[in-house]
Protein backbone atom coordinates (compact mmCIF):
# COMPACT_ATOMS: atom_id res chain seq x y z
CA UNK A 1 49.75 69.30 31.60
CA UNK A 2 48.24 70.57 28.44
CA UNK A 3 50.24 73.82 26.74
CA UNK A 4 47.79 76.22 25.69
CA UNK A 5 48.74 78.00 21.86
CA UNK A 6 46.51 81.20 21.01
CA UNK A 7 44.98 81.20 17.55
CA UNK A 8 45.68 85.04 15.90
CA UNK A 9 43.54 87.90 16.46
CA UNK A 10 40.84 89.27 13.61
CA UNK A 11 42.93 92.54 13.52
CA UNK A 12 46.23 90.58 12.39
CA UNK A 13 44.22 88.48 9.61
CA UNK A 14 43.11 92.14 8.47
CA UNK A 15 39.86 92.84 9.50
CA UNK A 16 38.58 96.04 9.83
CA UNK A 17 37.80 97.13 13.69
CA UNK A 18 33.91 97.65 14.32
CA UNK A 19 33.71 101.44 15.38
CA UNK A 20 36.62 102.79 12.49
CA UNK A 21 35.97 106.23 11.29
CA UNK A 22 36.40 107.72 7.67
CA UNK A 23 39.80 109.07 8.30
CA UNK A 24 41.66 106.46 10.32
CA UNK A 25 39.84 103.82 7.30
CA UNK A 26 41.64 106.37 4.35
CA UNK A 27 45.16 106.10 6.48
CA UNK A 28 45.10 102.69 6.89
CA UNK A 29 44.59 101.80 3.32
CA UNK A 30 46.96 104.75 2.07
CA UNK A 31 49.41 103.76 4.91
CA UNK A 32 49.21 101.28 7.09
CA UNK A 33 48.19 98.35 4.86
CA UNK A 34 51.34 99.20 2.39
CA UNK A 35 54.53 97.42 2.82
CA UNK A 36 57.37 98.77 4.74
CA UNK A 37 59.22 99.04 1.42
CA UNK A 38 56.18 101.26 0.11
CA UNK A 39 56.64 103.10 3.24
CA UNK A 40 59.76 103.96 2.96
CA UNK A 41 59.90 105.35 -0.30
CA UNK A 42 56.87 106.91 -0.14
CA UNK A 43 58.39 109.01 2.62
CA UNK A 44 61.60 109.07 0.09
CA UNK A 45 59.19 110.88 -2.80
CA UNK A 46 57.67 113.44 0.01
CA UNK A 47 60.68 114.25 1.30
CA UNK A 48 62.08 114.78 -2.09
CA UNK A 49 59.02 116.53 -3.38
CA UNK A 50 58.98 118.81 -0.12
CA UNK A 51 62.81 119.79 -1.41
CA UNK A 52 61.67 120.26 -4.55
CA UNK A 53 58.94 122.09 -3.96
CA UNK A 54 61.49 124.85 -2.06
CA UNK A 55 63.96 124.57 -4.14
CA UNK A 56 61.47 125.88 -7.05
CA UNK A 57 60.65 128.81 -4.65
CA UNK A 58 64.04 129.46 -3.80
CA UNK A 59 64.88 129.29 -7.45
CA UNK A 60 61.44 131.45 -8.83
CA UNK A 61 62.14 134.13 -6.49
CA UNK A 62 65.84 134.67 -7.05
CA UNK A 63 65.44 134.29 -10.58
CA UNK A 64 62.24 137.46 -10.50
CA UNK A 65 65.46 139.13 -7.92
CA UNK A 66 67.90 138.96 -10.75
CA UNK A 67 65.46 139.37 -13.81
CA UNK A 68 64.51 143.17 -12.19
CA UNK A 69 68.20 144.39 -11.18
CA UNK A 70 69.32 142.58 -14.55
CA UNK A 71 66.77 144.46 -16.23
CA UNK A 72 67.35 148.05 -14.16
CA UNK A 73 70.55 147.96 -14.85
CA UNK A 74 70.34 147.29 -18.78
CA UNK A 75 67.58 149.78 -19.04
CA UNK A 76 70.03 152.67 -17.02
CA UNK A 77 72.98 152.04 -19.33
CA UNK A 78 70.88 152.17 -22.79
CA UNK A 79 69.20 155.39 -21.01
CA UNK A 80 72.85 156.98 -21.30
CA UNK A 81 73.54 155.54 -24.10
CA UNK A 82 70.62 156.83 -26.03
CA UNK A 83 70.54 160.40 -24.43
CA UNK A 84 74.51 160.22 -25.25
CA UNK A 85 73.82 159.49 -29.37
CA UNK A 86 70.90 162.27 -29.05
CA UNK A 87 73.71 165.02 -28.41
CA UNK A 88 75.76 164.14 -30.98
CA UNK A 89 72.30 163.98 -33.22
CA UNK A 90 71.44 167.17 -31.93
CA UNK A 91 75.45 168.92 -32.44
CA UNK A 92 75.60 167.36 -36.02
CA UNK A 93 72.90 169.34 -37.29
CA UNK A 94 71.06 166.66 -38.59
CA UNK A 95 67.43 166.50 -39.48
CA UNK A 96 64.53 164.84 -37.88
CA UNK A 97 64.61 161.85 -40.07
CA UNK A 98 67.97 161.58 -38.86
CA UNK A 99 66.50 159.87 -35.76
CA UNK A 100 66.68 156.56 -37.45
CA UNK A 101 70.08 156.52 -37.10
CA UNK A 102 69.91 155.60 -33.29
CA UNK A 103 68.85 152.08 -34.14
CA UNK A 104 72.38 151.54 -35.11
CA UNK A 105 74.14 152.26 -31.82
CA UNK A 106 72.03 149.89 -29.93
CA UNK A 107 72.60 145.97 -29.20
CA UNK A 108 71.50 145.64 -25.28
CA UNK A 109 69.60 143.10 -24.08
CA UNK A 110 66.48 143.17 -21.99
CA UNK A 111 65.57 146.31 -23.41
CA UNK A 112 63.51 147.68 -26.40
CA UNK A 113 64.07 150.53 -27.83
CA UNK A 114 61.07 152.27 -30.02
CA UNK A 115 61.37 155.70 -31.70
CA UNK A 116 58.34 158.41 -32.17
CA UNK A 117 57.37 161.26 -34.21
CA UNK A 118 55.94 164.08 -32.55
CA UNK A 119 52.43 162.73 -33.94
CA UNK A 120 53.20 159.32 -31.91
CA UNK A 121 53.99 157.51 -35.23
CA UNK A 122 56.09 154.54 -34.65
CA UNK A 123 59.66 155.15 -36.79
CA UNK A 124 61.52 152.24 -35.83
CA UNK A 125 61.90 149.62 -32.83
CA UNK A 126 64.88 147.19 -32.08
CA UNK A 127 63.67 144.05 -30.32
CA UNK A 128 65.75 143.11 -27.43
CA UNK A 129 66.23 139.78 -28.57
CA UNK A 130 67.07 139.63 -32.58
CA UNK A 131 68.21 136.02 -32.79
CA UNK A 132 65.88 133.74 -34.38
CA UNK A 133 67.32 131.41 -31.63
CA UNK A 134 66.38 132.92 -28.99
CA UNK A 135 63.19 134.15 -29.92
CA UNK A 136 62.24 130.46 -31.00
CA UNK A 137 63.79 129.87 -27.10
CA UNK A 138 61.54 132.17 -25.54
CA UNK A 139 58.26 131.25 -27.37
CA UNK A 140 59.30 127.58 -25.75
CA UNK A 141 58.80 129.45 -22.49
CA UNK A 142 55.51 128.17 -20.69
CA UNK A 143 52.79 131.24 -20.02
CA UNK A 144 52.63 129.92 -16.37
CA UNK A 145 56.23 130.24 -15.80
CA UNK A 146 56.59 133.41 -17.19
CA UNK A 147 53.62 134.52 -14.99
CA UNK A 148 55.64 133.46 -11.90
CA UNK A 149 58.57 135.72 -12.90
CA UNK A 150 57.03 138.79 -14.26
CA UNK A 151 58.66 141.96 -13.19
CA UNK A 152 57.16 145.30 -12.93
CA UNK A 153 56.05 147.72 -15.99
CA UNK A 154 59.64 149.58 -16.63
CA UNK A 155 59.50 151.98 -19.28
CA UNK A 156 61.67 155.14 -19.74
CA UNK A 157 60.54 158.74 -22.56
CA UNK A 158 63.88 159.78 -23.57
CA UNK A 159 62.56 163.57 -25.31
CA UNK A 160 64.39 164.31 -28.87
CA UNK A 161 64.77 167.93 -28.77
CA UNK A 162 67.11 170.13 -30.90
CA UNK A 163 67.16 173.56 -29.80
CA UNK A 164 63.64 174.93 -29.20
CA UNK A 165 62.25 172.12 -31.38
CA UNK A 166 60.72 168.90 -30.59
CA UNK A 167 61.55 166.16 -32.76
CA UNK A 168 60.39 162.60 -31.05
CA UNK A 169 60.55 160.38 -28.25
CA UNK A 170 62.61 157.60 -27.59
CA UNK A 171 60.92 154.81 -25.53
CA UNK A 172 62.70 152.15 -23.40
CA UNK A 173 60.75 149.17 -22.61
CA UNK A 174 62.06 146.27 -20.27
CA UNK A 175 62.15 143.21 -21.96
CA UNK A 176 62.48 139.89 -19.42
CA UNK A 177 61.75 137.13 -22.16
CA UNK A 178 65.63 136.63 -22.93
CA UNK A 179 66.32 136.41 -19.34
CA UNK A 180 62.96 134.53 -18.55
CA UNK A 181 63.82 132.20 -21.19
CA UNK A 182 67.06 131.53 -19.64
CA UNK A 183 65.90 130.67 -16.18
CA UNK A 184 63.73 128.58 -18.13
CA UNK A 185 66.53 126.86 -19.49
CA UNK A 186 68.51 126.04 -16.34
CA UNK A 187 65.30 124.89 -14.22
CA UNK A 188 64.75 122.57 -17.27
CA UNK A 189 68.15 121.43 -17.14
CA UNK A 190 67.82 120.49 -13.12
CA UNK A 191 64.79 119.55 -13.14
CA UNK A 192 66.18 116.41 -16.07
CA UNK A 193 68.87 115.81 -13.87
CA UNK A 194 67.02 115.95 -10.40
CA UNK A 195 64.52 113.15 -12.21
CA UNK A 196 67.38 111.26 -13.38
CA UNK A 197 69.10 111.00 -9.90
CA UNK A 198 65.85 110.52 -7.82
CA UNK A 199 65.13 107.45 -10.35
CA UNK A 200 68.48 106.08 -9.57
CA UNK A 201 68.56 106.65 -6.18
CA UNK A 202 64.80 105.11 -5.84
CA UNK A 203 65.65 102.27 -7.91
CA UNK A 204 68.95 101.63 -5.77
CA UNK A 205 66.54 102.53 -2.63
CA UNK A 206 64.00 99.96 -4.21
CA UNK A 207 66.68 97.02 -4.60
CA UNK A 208 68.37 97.73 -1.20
CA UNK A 209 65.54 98.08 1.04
CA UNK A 210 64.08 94.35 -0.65
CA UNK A 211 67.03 92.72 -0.13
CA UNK A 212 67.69 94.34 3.55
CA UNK A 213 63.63 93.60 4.39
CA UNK A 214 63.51 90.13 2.77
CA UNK A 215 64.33 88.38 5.94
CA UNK A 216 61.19 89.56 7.25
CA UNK A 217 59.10 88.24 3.99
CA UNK A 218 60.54 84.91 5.73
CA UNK A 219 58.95 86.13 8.72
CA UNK A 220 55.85 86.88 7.28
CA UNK A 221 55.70 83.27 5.79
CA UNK A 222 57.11 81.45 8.50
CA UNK A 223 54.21 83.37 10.62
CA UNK A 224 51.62 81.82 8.32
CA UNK A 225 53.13 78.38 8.62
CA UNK A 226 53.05 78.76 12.51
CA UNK A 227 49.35 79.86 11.88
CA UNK A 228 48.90 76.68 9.97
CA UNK A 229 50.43 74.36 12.71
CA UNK A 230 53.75 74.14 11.07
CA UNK A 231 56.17 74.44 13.60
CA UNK A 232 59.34 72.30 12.10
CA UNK A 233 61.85 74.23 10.82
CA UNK A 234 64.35 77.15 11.49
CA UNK A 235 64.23 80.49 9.00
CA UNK A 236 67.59 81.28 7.86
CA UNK A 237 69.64 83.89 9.73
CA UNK A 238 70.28 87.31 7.95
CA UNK A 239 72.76 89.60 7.68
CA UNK A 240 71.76 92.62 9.15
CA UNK A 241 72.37 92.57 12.93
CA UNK A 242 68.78 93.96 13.83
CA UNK A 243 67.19 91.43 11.93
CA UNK A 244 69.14 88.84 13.16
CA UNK A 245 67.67 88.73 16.68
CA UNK A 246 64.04 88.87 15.31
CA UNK A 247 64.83 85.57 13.39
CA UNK A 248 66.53 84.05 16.57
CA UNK A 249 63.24 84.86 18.72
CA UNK A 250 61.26 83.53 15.66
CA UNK A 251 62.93 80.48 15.81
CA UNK A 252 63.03 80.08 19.54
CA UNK A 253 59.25 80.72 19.39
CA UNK A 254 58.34 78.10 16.77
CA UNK A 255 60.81 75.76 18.87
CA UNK A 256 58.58 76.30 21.92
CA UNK A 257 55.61 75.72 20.11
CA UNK A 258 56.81 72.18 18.28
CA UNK A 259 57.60 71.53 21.68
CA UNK A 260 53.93 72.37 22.83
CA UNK A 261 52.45 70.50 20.21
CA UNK A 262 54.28 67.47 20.37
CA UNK A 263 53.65 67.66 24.25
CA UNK A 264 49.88 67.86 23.54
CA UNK A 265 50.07 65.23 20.73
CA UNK A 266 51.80 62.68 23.06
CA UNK A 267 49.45 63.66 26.02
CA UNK A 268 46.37 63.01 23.48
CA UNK A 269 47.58 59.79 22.13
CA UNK A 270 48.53 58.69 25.63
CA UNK A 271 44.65 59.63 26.92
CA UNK A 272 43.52 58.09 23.31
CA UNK A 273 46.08 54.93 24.11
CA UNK A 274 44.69 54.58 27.52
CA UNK A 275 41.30 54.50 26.52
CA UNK A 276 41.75 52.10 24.29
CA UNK A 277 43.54 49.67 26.70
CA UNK A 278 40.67 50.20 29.29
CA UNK A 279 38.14 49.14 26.39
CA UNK A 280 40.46 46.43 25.62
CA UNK A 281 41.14 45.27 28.96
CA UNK A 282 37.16 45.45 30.20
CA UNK A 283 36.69 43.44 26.57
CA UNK A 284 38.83 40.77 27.71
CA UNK A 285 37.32 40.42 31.12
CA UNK A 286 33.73 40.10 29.83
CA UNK A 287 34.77 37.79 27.07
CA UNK A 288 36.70 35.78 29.92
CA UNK A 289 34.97 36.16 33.08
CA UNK A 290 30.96 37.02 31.81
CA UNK A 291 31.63 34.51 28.89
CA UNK A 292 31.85 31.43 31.12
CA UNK A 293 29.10 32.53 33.50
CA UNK A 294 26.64 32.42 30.35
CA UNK A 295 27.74 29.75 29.37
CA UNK A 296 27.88 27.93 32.76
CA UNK A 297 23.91 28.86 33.00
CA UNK A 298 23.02 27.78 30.00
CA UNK A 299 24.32 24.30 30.76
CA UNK A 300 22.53 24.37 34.31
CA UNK A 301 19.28 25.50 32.70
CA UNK A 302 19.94 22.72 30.22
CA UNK A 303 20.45 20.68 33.03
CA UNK A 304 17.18 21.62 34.79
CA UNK A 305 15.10 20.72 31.73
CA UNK A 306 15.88 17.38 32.01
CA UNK A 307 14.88 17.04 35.76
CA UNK A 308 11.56 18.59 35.03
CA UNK A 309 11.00 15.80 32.35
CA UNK A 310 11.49 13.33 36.01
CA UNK A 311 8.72 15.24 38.00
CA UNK A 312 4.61 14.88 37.89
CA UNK A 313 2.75 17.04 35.42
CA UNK A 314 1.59 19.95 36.54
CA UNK A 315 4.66 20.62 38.35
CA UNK A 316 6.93 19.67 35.63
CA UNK A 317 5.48 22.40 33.62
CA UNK A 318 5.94 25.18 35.64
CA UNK A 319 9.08 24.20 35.97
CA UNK A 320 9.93 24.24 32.45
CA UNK A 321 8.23 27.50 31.96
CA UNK A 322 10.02 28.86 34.34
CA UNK A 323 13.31 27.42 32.85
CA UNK A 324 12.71 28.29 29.22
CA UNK A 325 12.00 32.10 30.99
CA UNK A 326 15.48 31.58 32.17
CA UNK A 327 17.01 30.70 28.84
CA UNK A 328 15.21 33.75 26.95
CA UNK A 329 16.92 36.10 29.50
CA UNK A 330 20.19 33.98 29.45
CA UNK A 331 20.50 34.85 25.03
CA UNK A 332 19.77 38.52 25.32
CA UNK A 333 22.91 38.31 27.75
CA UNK A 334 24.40 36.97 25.88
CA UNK A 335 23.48 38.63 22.31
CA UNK A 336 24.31 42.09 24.56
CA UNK A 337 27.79 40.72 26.03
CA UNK A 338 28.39 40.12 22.22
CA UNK A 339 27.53 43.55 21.15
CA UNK A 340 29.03 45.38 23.88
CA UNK A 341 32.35 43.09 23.08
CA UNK A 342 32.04 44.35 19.31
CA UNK A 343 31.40 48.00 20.49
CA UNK A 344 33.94 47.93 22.64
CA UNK A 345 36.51 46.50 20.45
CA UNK A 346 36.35 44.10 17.60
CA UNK A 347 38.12 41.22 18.20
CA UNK A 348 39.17 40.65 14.84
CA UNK A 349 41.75 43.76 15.47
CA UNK A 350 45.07 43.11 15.54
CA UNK A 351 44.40 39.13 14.75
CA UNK A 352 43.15 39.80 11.11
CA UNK A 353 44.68 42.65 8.37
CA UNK A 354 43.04 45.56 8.75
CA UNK A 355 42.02 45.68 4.94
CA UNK A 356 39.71 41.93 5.87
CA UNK A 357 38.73 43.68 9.10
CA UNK A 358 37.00 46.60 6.61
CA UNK A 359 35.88 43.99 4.29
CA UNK A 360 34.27 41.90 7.58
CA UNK A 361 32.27 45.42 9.01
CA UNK A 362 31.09 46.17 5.72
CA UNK A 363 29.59 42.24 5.74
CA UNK A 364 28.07 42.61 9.37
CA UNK A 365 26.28 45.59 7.15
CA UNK A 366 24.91 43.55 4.46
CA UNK A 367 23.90 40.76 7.00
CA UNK A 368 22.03 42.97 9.08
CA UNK A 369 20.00 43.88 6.30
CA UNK A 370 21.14 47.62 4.87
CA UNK A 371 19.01 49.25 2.94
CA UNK A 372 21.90 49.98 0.12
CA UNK A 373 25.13 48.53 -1.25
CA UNK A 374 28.71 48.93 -0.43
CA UNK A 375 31.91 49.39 -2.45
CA UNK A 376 35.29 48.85 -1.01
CA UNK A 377 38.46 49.84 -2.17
CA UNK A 378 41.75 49.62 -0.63
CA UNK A 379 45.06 50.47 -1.67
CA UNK A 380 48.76 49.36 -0.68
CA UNK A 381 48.31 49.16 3.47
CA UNK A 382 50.15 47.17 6.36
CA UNK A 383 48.86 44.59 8.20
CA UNK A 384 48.01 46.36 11.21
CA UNK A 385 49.14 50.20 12.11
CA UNK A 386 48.68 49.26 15.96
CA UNK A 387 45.62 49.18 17.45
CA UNK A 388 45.18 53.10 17.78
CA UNK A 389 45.21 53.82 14.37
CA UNK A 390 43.22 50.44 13.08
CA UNK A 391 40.71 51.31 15.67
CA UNK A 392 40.51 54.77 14.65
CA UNK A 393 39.85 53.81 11.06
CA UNK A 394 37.41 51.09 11.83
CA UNK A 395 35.34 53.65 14.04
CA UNK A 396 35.70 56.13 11.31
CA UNK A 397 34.35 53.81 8.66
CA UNK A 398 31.65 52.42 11.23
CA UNK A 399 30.24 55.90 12.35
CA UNK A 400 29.90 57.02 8.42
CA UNK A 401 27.87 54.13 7.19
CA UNK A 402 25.67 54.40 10.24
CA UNK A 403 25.34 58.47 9.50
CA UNK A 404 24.79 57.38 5.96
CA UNK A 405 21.67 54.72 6.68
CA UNK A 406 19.73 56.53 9.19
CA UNK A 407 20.50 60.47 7.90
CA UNK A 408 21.89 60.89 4.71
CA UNK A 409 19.13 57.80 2.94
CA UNK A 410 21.74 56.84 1.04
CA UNK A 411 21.20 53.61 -1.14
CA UNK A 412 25.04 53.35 -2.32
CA UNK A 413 28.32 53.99 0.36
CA UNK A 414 31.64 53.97 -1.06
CA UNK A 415 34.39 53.41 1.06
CA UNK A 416 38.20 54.04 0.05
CA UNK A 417 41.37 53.03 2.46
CA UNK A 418 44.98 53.63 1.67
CA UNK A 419 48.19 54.58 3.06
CA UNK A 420 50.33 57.48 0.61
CA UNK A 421 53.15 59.81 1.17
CA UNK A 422 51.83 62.59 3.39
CA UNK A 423 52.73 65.98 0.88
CA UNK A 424 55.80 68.65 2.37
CA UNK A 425 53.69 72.24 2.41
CA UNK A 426 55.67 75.49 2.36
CA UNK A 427 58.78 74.54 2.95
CA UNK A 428 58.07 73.01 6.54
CA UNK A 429 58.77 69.76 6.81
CA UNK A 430 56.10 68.15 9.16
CA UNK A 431 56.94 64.89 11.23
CA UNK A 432 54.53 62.40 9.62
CA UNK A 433 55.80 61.11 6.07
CA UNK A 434 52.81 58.86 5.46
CA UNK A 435 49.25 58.93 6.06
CA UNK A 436 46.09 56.82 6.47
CA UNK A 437 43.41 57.86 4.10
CA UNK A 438 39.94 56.67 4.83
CA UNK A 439 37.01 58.08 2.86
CA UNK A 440 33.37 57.42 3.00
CA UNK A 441 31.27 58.63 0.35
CA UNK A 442 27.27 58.07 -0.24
CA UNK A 443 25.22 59.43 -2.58
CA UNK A 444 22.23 60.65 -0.41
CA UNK A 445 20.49 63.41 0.07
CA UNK A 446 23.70 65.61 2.26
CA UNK A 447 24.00 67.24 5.51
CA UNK A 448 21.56 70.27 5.60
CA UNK A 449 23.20 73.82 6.09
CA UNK A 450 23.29 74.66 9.89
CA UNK A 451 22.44 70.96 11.25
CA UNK A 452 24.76 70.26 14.14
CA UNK A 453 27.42 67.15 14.29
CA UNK A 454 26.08 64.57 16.17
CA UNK A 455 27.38 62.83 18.87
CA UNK A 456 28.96 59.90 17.20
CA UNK A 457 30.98 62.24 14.78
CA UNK A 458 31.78 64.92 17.54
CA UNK A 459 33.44 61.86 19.05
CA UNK A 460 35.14 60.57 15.69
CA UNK A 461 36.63 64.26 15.13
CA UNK A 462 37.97 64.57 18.49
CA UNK A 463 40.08 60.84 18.45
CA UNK A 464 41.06 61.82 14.83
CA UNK A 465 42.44 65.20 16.17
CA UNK A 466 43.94 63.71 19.32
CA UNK A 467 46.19 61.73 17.41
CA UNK A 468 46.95 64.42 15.18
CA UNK A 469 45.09 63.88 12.05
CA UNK A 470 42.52 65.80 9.86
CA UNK A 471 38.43 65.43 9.19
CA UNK A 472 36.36 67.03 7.27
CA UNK A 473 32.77 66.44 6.46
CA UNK A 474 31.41 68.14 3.02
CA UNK A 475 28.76 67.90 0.19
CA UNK A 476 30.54 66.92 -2.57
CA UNK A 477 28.78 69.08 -5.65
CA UNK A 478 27.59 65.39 -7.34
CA UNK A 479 25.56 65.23 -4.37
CA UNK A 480 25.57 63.16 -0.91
CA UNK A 481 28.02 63.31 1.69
CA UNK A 482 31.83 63.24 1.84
CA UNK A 483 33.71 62.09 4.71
CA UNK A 484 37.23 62.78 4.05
CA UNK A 485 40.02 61.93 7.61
CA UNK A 486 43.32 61.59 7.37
CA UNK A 487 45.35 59.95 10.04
CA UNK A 488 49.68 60.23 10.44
CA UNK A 489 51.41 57.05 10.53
CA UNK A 490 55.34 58.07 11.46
CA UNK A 491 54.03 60.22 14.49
CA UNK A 492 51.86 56.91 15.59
CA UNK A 493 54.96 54.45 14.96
CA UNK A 494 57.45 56.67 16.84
CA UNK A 495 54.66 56.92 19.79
CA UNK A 496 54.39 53.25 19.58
CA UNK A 497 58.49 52.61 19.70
CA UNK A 498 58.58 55.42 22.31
CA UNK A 499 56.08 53.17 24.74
CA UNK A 500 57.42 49.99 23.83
CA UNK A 501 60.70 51.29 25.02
CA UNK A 502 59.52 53.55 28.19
CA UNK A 503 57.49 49.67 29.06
CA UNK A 504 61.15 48.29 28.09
CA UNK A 505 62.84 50.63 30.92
CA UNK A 506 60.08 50.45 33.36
CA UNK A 507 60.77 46.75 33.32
């Protein structure tokens, strides 16, 4: 019984479903086409963007909190302060330009003080901030961030009045830079050392998660060697527990399907095998059993000539008409046993190399009057390969000079037999460490795009693939037609010593 294996759906190769809207297209490429490494840290940066994002909230709106009760609070203690130094102005005696003096008593921050006339003439003002530091600080300040913690207008008139006379205004004016500035400062500072950590932690993240995911890159690739028809060899087991069973199912799967594949290669040799033993056994019997018949008539209608050479005219004649009738139909017997003995299996198989066997069809070309020339070249082969495998590669060679002659016009076929090391591909060892390679090249005018296979090499793929080798059929960009197969030679061998020893036990 044949095992079945599925071939991979067009969603898992990548392809986009027929009836995909706009916004499930965006997701997948933003999402579900990214690794799960991607993923992950991707959900990493949100998640720490989301936290930064409140903590600059958090931090905006206690920092406007603090900035107005800082700010009240500085601008009620240089209110007492000020109203304090204008009664012992006032009790001094002194004069109006006197005022000035109030400048002195004053070093608070957040506040500026500014001192009228009673003609609004500005005497004197004492920034808040009088450091060149810290008003180099505060110009540093972006306008946005200072925008995000502005407090309200606070301003304070403090009168000057001694006695009955009026002699200016003190004005209080909040002042936030300093503390703005600040804020500034310490958001700065996190924000270095918040990029700082994240980087470390992503590129820790980054290293971890590749070597804790690797095992599936293994996956991946072992996937695409199952895809490929790789099935020999076991990914190694990881160290993380979860991953461990998907590599043990992996394993177990591509077990399963070596085993299916080797059950359908033996079951497809076997029908192949059997074939070929019918063909060979029907051969024998014609050559053996329709072989003497011919042969037996021809002597008896050899036989009857001379007899009619014995009898009266007229009679005689008929006769011999009638016998030489008999010897016409008696040739194209025999001329079709002879064919239908090649066809069915040339009988120089197995008792000639398989290189002079070639050499011999490529003759039987030439004497049957080809319209072009031939070119053989073989390389380092065996003797024989057993009959599957010669047969194979005579049919092969047969059915592409034919396809050559009568389609492809061709007035030149080159022909190339060897036996090389069959190459190790992604790090699957298959079964087969040496190939047959049998290509047939002409130089005429190439398949057509769209023509169907015919027959002959429908029939030449399928006993190449039954026995577990390769075809292809292309036009080569010099022109003509290339016939490139393929065919294992350990798989065959070990099939062979397998029968030979199954016959052996059955015996």
């Amino acid at each position: 019984m044949k095992h079945e294996i599925g071939t991979l759906a067009p969603a898992s190769l990548g392809l986009s479903p027929p009836h995909e809207t706009m916004s499930s297209r965006v997701a997948r490429r933003l999402w579900n086409d990214r690794s799960i490494r991607w993923q992950l840290l991707a959900t990493f940066l949100l998640i720490n963007l989301a936290a930064g994002i409140a903590a600059a909230v958090t931090v905006i709106y206690n920092a406007q909190r603090a900035t107005e009760i800082e700010i009240a609070a500085s601008m009620e203690v240089a209110e007492r302060f000020v109203r304090g130094s204008i009664g012992h102005l006032v009790q001094a005696g002194d004069r109006p330009p006197a005022i000035e003096n109030l400048l002195q008593i004053s070093n608070l921050r957040h506040v500026r003080i500014q001192v009228f006339d009673n003609d609004g003439d500005l005497l004197s003002s004492l920034p808040a901030a009088t450091s060149t530091d810290e008003s180099e600080e505060e110009s540093e300040v972006p306008h946005w961030f200072s925008a995000l913690i502005k407090v309200g207008d606070l301003r304070r008139e403090v009168p000057i009045v001694s006695g009955n006379q009026r002699l200016g205004t003190v004005l209080l004016v909040g002042e936030a830079s300093d503390e703005v500035a600040e804020v500034w400062q310490d958001v700065t500072d996190l924000a270095i050392v918040a990029i700082i950590l994240n980087l470390t932690i992503i590129g820790a993240l980054y290293l971890a998660l590749g070597r804790v995911l690797h095992p599936l890159t293994d996956v991946s690739r072992g996937l695409c060697n199952l895809e490929e028809g790789q099935f020999r060899g076991h990914l190694a087991r990881p160290k993380v527990r979860e991953l461990q069973q998907i590599v043990d199912r992996f394993n177990a799967l591509a077990d399963h399907l070596a085993a299916a594949k080797a059950d359908n290669a033996r079951i497809n040799r076997r029908l192949v095998t059997i074939q070929d033993d019918e063909r060979r056994q029907v051969a024998m019997e014609l050559h053996d059993e329709l072989g003497p018949c011919v042969f037996g008539i021809r002597s008896k209608i050899t036989s009857l000539k001379r007899l009619a050479g014995s009898l009266p005219g007229e009679a005689a004649e008929k006769i011999r008409k009638r016998v030489d009738e008999l010897g016409e139909i008696t040739e194209k017997i025999r001329a079709m046993n002879r064919d239908l003995l090649r066809r069915l299996r040339p009988m120089a198989l197995g008792n000639a190399p398989l290189a002079d066997v070639i050499a011999g069809l490529l003759a039987d070309f030439e004497r049957h009057g080809a319209p072009c020339s031939f070119s053989l070249e073989t390389g380092r082969l065996a003797r024989s390969y057993g009959d599957c495998i010669d047969l194979t590669a005579y049919r092969c060679i047969q059915e592409g000079i034919t396809n050559a002659i009568q389609h492809g016009q061709a007035d030149h076929v080159e022909v190339r037999l060897l036996e090389e090391a069959r190459p190790v591909g992604n790090g699957f060892v298959p079964i087969a460490s040496a190939q047959l390679l049998c290509m047939i090249r002409d130089n005429g005018r190439g398949i057509a795009p769209g023509t169907p296979a015919g027959f002959g090499l429908t029939g030449i793929e399928e006993r190449v693939r039954a026995i577990g080798g390769s075809f292809s059929i292309t036009n080569p960009l010099e022109g003509g037609t290339l016939l490139d197969i393929s065919l294992p030679l350990e798989e065959q061998r070990q099939f062979a010593t397998g029968s030979n020893q199954q016959a052996r036990g059955g015996i």
